[in-house]
Protein backbone atom coordinates (compact mmCIF):
# COMPACT_ATOMS: atom_id res chain seq x y z
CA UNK A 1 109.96 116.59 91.24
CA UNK A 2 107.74 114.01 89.84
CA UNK A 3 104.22 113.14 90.75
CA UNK A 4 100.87 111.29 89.62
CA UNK A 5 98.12 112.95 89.77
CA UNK A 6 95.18 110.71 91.89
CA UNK A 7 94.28 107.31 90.08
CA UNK A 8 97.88 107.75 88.00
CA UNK A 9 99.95 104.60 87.86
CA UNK A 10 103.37 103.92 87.14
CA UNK A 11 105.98 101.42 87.27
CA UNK A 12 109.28 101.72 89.64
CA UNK A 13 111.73 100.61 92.20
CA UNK A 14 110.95 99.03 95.38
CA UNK A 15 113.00 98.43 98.15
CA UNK A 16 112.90 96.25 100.89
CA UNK A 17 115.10 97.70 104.44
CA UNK A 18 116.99 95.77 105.96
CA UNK A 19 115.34 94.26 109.55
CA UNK A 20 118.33 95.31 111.48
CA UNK A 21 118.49 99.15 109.94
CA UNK A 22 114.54 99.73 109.38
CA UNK A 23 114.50 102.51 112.72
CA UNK A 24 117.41 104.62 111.35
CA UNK A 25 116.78 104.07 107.61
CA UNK A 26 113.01 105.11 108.11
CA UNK A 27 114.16 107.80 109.86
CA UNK A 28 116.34 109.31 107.09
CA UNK A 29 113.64 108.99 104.95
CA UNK A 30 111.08 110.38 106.30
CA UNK A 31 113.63 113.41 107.28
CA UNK A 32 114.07 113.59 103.37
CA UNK A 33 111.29 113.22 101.90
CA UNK A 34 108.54 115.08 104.67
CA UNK A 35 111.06 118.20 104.34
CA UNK A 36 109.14 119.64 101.74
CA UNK A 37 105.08 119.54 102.90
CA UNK A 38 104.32 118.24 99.87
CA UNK A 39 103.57 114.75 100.45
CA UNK A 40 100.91 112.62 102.07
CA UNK A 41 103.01 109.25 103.32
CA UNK A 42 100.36 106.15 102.93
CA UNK A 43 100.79 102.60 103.02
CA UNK A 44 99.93 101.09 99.59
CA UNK A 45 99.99 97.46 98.29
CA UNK A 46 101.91 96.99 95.75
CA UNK A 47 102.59 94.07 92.62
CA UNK A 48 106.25 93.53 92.56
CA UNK A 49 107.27 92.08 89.00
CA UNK A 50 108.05 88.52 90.85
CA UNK A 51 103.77 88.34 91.43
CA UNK A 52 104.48 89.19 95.16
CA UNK A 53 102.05 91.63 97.12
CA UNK A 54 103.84 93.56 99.57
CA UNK A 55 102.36 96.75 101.70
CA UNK A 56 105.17 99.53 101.19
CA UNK A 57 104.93 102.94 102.58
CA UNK A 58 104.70 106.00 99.59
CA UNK A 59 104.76 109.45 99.52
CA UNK A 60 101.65 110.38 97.33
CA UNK A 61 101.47 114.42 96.24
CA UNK A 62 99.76 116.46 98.59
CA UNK A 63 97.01 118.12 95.95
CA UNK A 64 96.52 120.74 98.10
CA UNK A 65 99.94 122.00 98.60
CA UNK A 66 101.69 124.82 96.60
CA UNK A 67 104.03 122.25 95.52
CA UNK A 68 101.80 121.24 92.59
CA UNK A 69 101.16 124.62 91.52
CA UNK A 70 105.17 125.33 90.89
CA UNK A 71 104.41 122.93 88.93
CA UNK A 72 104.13 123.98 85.09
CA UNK A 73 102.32 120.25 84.44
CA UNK A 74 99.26 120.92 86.82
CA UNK A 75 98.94 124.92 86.17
C-alpha cells in the first residue's frame, strides 16, 4: 500500500463513472477500499492535466490507524 503523508502531493489517474453505473460502481468501491480501516474517504478538488477542476472522492491515510505503522516508511 501506498500513501502521502498530510500536505504530500502526487500525480495520478482519475476516473470519471459512468452516470448510468455511479450507484453500483461506488458501491464496489467503497466495499474495496473501506475494507481495511485505514482510510479517511474525502472529497478533494482536483487539476486534471486538460486545466479542468473537478471534485473527486479520495481515500486519504487514516494517520491514526495501525495501517501506517506496518508501515516500514512511517516507523
Amino acid at each position: 500500500m501506498l500513501a502521502l503523508k498530510e500536505g504530500g502531493r502526487t500525480t495520478g489517474v482519475a476516473y470519471r463513472l459512468p452516470d448510468d453505473e455511479i450507484e453500483n460502481e461506488l458501491s464496489l468501491l467503497w466495499k474495496r477500499e473501506m475494507i481495511t480501516g485505514c482510510y479517511l474517504p474525502t472529497w478533494c478538488r482536483l487539476s486534471l492535466d486538460d486545466g479542468r477542476t473537478v471534485n473527486a472522492l479520495v481515500f486519504i491515510m487514516d494517520p491514526v490507524t495501525r495501517c501506517m505503522s506496518l508501515t516500514p516508511a512511517f516507523r
